[in-house]
Protein backbone atom coordinates (compact mmCIF):
# COMPACT_ATOMS: atom_id res chain seq x y z
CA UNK A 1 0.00 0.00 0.00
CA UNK A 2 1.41 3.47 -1.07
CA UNK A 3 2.19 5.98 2.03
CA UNK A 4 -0.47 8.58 2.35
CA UNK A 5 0.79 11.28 5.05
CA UNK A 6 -1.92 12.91 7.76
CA UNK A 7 -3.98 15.52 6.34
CA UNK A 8 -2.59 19.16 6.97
CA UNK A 9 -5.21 20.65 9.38
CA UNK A 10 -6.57 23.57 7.73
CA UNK A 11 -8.32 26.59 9.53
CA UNK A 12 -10.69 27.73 7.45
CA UNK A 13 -12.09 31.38 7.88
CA UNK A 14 -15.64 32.45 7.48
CA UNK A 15 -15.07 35.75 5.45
CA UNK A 16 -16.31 35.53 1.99
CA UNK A 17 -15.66 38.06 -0.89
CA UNK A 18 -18.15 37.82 -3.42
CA UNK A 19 -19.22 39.10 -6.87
CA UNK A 20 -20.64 42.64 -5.66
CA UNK A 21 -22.91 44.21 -8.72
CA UNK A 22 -22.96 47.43 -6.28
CA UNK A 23 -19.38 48.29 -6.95
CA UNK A 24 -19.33 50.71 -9.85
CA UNK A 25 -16.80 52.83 -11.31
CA UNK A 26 -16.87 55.70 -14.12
CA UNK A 27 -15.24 54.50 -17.37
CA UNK A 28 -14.63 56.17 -20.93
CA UNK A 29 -17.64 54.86 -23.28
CA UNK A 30 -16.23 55.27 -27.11
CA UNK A 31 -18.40 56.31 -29.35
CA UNK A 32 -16.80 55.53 -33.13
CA UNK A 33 -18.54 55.58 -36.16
CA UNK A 34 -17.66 56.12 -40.02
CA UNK A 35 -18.51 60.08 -41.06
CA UNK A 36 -22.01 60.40 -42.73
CA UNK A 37 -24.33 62.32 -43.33
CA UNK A 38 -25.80 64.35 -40.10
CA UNK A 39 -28.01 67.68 -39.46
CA UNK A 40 -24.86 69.13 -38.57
CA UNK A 41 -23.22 68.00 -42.39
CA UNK A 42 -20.97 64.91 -42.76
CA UNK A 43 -19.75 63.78 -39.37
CA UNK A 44 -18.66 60.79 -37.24
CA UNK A 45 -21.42 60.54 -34.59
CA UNK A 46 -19.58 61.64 -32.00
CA UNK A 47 -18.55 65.16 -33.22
CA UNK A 48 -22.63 64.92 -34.05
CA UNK A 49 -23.32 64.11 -30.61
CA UNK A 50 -20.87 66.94 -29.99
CA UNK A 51 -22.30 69.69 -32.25
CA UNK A 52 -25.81 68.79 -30.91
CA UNK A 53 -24.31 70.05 -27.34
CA UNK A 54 -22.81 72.94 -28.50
CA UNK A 55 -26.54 74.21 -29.79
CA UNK A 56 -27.98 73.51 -26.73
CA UNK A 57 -29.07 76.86 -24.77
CA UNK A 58 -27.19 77.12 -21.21
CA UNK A 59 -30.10 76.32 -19.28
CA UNK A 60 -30.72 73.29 -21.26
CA UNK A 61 -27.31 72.46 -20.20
CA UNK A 62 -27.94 73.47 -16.97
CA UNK A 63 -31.17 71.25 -16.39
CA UNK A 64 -29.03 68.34 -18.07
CA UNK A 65 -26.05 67.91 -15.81
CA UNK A 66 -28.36 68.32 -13.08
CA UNK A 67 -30.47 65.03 -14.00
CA UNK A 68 -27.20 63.64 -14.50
CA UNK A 69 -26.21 64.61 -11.16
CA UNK A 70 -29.53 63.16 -9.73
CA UNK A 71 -29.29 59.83 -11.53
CA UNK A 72 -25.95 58.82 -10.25
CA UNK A 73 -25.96 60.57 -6.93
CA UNK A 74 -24.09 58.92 -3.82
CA UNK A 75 -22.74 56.12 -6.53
CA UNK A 76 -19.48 58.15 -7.83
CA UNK A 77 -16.68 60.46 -6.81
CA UNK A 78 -15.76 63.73 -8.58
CA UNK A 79 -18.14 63.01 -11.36
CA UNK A 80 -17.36 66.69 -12.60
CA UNK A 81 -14.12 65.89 -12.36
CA UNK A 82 -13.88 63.29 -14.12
CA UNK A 83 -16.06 64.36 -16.65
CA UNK A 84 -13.82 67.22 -17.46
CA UNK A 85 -10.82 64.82 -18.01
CA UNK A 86 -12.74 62.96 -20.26
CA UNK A 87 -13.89 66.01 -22.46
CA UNK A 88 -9.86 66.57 -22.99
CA UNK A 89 -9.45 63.04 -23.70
CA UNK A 90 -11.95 62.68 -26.36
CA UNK A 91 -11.64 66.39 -27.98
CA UNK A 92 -9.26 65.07 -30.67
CA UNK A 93 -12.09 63.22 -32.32
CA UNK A 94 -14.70 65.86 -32.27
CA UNK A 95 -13.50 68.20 -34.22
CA UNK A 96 -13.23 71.73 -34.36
CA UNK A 97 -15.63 73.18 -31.39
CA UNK A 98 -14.11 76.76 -30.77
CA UNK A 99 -14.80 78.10 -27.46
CA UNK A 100 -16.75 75.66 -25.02
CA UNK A 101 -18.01 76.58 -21.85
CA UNK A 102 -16.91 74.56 -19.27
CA UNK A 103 -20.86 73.33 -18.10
CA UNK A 104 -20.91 72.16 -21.97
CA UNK A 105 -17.22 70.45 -21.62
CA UNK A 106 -18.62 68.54 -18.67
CA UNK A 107 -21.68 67.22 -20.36
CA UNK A 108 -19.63 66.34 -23.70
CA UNK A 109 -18.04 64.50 -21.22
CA UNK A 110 -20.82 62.26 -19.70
CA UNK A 111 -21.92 61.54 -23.14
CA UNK A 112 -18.70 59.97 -23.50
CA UNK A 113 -18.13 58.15 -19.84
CA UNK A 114 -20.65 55.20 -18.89
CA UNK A 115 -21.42 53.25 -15.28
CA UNK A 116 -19.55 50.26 -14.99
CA UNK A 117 -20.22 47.34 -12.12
CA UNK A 118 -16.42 45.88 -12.64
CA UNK A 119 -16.87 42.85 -10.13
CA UNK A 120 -20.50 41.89 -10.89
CA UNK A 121 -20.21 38.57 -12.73
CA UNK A 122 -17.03 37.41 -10.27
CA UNK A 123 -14.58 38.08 -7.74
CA UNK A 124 -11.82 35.26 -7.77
CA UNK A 125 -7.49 34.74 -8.55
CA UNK A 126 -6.39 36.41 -5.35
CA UNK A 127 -2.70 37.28 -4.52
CA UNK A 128 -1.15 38.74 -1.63
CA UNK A 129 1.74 40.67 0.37
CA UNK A 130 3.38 43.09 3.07
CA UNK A 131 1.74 46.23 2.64
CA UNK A 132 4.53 48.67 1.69
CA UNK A 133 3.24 50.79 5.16
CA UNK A 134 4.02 48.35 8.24
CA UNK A 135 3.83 51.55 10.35
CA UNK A 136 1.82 50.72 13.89
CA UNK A 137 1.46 46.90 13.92
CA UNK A 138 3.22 44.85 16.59
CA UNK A 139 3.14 41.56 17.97
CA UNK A 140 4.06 39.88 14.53
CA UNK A 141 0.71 40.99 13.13
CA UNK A 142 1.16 42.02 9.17
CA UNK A 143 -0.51 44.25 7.01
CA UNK A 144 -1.32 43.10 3.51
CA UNK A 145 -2.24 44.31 0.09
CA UNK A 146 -4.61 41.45 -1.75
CA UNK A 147 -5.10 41.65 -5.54
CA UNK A 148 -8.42 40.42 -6.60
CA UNK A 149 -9.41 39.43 -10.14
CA UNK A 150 -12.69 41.32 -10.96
CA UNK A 151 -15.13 40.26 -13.96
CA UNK A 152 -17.89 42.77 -15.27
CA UNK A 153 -19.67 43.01 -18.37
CA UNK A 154 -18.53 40.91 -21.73
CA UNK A 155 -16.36 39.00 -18.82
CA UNK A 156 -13.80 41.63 -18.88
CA UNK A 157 -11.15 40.92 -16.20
CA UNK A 158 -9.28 43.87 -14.43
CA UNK A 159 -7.49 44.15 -10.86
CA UNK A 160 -9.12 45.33 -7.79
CA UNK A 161 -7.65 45.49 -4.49
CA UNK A 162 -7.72 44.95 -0.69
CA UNK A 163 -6.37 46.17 2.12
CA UNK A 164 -6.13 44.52 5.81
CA UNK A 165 -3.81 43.30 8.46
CA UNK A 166 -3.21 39.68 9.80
CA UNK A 167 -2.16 38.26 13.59
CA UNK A 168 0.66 35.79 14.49
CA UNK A 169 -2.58 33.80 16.17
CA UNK A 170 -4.04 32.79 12.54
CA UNK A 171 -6.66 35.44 12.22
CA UNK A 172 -7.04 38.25 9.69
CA UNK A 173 -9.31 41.62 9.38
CA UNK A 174 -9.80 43.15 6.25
CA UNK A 175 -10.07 47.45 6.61
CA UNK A 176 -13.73 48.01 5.46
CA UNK A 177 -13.65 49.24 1.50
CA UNK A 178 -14.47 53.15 0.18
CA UNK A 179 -18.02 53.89 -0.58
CA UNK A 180 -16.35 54.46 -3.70
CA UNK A 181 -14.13 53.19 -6.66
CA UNK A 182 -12.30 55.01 -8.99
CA UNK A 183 -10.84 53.42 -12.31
CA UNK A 184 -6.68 54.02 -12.52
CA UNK A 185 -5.52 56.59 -15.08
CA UNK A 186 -3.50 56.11 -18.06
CA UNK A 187 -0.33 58.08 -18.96
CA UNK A 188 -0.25 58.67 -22.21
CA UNK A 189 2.03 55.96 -24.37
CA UNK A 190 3.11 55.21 -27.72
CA UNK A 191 2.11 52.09 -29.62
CA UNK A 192 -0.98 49.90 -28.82
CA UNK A 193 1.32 47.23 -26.92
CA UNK A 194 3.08 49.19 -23.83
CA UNK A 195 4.28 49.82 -21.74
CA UNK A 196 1.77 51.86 -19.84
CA UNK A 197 2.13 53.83 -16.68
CA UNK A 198 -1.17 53.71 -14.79
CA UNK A 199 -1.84 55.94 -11.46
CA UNK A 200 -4.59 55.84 -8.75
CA UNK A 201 -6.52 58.51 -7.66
CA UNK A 202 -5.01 59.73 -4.55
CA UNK A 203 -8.27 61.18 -3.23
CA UNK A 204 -9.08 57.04 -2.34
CA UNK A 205 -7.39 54.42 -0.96
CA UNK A 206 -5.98 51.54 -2.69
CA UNK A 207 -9.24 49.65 -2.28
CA UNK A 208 -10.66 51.54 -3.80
CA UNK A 209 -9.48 51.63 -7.18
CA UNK A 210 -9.65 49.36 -10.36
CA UNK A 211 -6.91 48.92 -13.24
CA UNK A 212 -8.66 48.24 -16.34
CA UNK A 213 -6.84 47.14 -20.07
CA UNK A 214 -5.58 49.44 -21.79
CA UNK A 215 -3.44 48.21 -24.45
CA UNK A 216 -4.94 46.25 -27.21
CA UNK A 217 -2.87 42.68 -25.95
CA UNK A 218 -5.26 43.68 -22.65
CA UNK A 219 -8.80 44.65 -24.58
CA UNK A 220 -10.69 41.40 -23.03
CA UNK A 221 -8.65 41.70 -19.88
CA UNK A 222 -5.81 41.07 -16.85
CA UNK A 223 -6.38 37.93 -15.39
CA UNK A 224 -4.49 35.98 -12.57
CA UNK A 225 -1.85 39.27 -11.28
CA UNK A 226 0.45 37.24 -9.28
CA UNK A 227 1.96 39.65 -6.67
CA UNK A 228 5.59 39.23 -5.49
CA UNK A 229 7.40 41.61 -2.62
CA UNK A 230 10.64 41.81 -4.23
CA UNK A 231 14.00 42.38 -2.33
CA UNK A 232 16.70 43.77 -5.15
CA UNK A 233 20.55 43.44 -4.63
CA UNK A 234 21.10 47.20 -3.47
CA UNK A 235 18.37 46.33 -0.88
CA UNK A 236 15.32 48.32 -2.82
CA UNK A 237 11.76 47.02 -1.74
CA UNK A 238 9.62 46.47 -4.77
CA UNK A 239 6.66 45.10 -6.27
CA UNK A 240 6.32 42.81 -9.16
CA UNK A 241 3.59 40.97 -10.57
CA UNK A 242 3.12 39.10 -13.55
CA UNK A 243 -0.57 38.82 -14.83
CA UNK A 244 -2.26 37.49 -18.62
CA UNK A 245 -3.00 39.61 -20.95
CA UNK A 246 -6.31 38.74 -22.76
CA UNK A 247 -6.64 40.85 -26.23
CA UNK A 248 -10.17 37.80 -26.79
CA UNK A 249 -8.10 36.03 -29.06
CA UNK A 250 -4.50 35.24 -27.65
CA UNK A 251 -2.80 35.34 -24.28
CA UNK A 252 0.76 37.27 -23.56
CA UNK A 253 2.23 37.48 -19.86
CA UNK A 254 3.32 40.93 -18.76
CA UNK A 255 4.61 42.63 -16.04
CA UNK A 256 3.26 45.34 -13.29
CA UNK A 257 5.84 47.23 -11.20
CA UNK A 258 5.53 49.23 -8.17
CA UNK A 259 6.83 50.87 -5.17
CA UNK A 260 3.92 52.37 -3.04
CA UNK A 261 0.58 51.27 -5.07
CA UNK A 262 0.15 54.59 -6.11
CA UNK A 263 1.05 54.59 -9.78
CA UNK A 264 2.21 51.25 -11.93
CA UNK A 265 3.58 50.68 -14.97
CA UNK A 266 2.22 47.33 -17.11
CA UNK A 267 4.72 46.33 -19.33
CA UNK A 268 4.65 43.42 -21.86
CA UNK A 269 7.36 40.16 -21.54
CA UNK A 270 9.22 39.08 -24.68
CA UNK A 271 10.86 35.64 -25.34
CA UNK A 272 9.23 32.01 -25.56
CA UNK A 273 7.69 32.18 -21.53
CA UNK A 274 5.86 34.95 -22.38
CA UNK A 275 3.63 33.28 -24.73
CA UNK A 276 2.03 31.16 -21.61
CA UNK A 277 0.22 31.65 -18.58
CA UNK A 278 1.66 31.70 -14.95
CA UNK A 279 4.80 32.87 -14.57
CA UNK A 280 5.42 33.78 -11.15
CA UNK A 281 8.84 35.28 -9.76
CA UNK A 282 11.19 34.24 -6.55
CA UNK A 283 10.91 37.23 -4.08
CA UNK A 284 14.99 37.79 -4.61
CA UNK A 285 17.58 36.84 -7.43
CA UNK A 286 19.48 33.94 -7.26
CA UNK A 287 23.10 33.59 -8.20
CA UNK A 288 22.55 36.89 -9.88
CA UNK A 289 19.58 36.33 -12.20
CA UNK A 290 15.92 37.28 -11.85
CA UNK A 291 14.50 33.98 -11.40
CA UNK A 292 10.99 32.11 -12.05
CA UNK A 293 8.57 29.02 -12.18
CA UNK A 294 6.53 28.98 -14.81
CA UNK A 295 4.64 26.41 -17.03
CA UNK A 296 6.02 25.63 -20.42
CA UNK A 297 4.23 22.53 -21.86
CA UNK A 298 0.60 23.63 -20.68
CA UNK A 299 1.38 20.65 -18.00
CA UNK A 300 4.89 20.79 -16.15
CA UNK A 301 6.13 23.40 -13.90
CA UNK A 302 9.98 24.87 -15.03
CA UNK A 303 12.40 27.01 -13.17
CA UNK A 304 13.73 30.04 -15.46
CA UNK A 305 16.42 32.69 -14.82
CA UNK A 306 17.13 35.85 -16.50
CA UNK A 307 19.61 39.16 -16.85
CA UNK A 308 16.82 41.29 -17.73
CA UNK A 309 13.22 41.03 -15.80
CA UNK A 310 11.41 41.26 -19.22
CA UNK A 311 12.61 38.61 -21.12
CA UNK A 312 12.07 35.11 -20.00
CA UNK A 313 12.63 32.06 -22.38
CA UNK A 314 13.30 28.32 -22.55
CA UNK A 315 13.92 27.08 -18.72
CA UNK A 316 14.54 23.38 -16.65
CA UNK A 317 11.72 21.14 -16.04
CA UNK A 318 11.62 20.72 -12.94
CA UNK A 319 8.51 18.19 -12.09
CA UNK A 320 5.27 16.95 -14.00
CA UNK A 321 2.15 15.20 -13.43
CA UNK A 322 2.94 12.75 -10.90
CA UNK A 323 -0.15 11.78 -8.38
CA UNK A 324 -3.90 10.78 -9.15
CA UNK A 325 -5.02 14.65 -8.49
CA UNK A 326 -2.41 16.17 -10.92
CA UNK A 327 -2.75 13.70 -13.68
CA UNK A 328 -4.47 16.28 -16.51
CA UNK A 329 -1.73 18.97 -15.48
CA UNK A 330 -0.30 21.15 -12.70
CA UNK A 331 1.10 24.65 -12.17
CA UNK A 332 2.30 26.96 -9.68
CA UNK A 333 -0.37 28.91 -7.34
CA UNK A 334 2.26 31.98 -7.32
CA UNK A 335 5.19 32.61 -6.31
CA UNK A 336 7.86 30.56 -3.72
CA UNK A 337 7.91 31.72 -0.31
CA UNK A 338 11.23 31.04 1.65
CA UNK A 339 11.46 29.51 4.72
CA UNK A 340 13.97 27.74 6.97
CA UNK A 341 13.59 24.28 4.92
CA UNK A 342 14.12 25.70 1.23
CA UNK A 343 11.34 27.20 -1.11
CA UNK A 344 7.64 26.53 -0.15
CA UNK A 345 5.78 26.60 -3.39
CA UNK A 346 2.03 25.99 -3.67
CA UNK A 347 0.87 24.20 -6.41
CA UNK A 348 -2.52 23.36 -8.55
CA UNK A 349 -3.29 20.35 -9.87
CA UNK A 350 -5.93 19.03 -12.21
CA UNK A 351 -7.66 15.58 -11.98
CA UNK A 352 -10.35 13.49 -12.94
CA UNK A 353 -13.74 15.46 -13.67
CA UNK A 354 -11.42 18.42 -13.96
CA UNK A 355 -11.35 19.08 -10.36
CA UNK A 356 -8.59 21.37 -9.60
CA UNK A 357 -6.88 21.42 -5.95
CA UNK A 358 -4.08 22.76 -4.28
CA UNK A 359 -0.73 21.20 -2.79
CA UNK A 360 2.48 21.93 -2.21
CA UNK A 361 6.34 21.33 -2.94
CA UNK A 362 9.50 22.06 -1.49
CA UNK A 363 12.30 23.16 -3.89
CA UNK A 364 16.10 23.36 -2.46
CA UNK A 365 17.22 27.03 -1.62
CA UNK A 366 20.04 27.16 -3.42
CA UNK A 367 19.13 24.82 -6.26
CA UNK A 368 15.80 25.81 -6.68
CA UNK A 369 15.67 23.17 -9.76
CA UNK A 370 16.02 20.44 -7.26
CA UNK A 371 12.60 19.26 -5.87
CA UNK A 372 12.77 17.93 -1.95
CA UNK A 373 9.42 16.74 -1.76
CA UNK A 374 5.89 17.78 -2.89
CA UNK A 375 2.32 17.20 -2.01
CA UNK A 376 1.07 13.19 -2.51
CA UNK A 377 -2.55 14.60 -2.16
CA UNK A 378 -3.80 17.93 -1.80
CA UNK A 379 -4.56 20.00 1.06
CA UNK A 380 -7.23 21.63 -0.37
CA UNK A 381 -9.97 20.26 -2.24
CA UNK A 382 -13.49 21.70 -3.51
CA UNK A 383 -16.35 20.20 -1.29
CA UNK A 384 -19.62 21.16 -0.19
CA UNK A 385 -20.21 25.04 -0.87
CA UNK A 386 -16.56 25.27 -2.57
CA UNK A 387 -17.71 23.03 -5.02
CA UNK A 388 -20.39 25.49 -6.73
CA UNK A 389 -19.99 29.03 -8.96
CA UNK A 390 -19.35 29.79 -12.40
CA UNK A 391 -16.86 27.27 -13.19
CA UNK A 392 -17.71 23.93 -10.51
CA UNK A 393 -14.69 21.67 -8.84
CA UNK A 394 -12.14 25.05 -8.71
CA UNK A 395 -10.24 26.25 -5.85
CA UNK A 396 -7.05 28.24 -6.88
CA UNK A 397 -4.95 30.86 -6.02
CA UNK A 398 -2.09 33.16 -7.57
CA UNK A 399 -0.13 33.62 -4.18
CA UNK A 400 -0.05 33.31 -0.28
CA UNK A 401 1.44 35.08 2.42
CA UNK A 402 3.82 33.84 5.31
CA UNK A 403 2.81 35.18 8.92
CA UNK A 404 5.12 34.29 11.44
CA UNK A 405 4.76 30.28 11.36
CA UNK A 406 1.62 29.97 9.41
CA UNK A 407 0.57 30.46 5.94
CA UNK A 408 -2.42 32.79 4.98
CA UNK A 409 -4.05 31.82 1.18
CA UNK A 410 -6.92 33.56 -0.19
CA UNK A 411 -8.23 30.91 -2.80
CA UNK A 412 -10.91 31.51 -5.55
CA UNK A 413 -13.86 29.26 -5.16
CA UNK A 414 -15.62 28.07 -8.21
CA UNK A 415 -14.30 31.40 -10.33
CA UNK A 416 -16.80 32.73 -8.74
CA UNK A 417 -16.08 34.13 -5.09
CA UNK A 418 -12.88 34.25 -2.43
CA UNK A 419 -12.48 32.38 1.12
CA UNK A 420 -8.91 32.16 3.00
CA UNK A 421 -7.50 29.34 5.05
CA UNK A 422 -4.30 29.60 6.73
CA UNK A 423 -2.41 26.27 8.34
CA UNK A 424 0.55 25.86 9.59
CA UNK A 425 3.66 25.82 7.64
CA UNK A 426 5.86 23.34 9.69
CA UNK A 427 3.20 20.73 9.41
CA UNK A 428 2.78 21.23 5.40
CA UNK A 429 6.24 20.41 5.06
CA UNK A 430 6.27 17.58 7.34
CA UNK A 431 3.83 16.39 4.31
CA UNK A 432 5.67 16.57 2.00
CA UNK A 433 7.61 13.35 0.41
């Protein structure tokens, strides 16, 4: 009979992050059309749209931002605001106007913005790490930044986030969100690929505000940001995170960067990795390269290394299907976390029915290509209520977090919705064969 270790004893939490239709954000609604032929002469419909504006008397104006204002009261921030900043952005393709008023540059504006519910159809793909501000926690507690895969409309996929703080005794308190969000801003860049700079409104916190796609690679969305709190050789603190780019035909990986969660830059990877899903960096170089494990064959997990952040190719395989609940294929649940023993890396693994589940491994620290042991079953499986949601038999995740001696994981249940477990990490090891 084959050995089959103890289960790992799991503390499961009860809070539950779920797809929220409430959660709305102001977004830029384009308007294109070919020119033809208008009351106004031959036009694209939105300089039409436009012109039809500009002949509008001022208190016509007046009594139209003000049902404006009624319709979507208490449900936005700086609506003027923003409105404003979207008459500049979409000026270029109106036309000549002359001199507009700024009441009429505000309502040009709303014709071209639209309500958007960014985590109505899901919430799911979580990652976390140490907030970048550890300032007044003791007692081992941590705060955390969590980065949440949201799905709206035409299951677009952008990144949300949350904020909290966890305890050395295995318990965890996420800080209550903003009454409202606020969708990042684009810099302005050249070409339709990247790299893009992207910056938060500072007038809400961090959970408070959405990145959406901007490129074309992004147009159907970022899925599956897998968050890494990088320490660089001079000592700089530093986010990564590596994320899918979904343009509704193909996938790309790319690359977010930053320091504080105030502005990031999104920047496409080039070489043969970056043509597949789930590449997810070690928290430090090793021997001098950027290093990674990542999923080459659609069904193996490899261990990559790199010069330059950006370009990740061919890499060492480093383990395969192995066990019953990994037979169909397996990947990394983001990136390794380093403890006493070596590299802890969480792992997914499809089976029969296409149930996927989540283990572990144990790679050497200084030969990370060397596997010590790894999960013979999983230590977390959909059952009962984690079994149900958009897509059945699912629980995944795109990264944990390491407090004190036990592991915090925010998992996606079903694609659908987000529960955490934590367990401790001694005892996941001792699993391992």
């Amino acid at each position: 009979m084959s050995f089959r270790p103890e289960p790992v004893k799991l503390h499961h939490h009860d809070q539950l992050l779920a797809a929220d239709p409430s959660r709305v954000v102001l977004r830029p609604f384009m308007i294109i059309s070919e020119p033809r032929d208008t009351p106004y002469g031959h036009m694209t419909r939105a300089e039409r749209i436009a012109r039809a504006i500009l002949e509008l008397s001022p208190e016509d104006v007046e009594r139209e931002l003000e049902q404006v204002d009624h319709d979507f009261f208490g449900r936005h921030w700086q609506t003027h605001a923003i409105f404003m900043e979207r008459y500049h952005q979409v000026l270029p393709m109106l036309g000549d106007l002359g001199e507009v008023d700024e009441q009429r540059a505000k309502l040009i504006g709303a014709y071209f913005s639209h309500e958007y519910s960014y985590a109505a159809a899901a919430m799911m793909n979580p990652s976390i790490v140490p907030h970048p501000d550890q300032t007044g926690v003791n007692n081992g507690s941590v705060k955390f930044v969590m980065s949440l895969r949201t799905v709206g409309e035409g299951h677009i996929s952008s990144i949300a986030f949350r904020e909290g703080v966890a305890t050395s005794g295995n318990d965890f308190k996420l800080w209550p969100e903003p009454p409202f969000a606020l969708a990042a801003q684009a810099d302005h860049f050249d070409g339709e690929g990247g790299p893009v700079t992207v910056r938060r409104h500072q007038s809400a916190p961090l959970s408070g505000n959405v990145i959406f796609p901007i490129t074309r690679p992004q147009k159907n969305g970022l899925e599956d940001l897998r968050l890494v709190h990088f320490t660089e050789d001079d000592g700089r603190q530093i986010y990564y995170g590596t994320y899918t780019a979904y343009s509704g035909r193909e996938v790309s990986c790319e690359m977010l960067t930053t320091e504080k969660f105030s502005s990031f830059e999104l920047r496409p990877l080039s070489g043969i990795a970056a043509q597949h899903k789930g590449l997810a960096l070690f928290p430090r170089k090793i021997d001098g390269q950027y290093a990674a494990i990542h999923r080459l064959d659609a069904e193996s997990i490899y261990y990559l290394t790199t010069p330059d952040r950006f370009e990740w190719n061919r890499g060492r395989l480093i383990m395969g299907p192995k066990y019953p609940w990994e037979l169909v294929q397996m990947g990394n649940c983001g990136s390794p976390i380093e403890i006493d023993e070596g590299w802890l890396m969480l792992t997914h693994g499809v089976g029969a029915m296409r149930q996927y589940s989540i283990g572990a491994a144990l790679l050497d620290k200084k030969q990370p290509w060397r596997v010590l042991g790894r999960s013979v079953e999983p230590f977390l499986t959909p059952i009962g209520e984690t079994r149900e949601g958009y897509v059945p038999n699912v629980v995944y995740t795109c990264g944990a977090m390491k407090i004190d001696k036990s592991l915090l994981i925010p998992y996606a249940v079903a694609d659908s919705s987000i529960k955490f477990v934590t367990l401790d990490i001694k005892e996941l090891v001792a699993s391992l064969r």
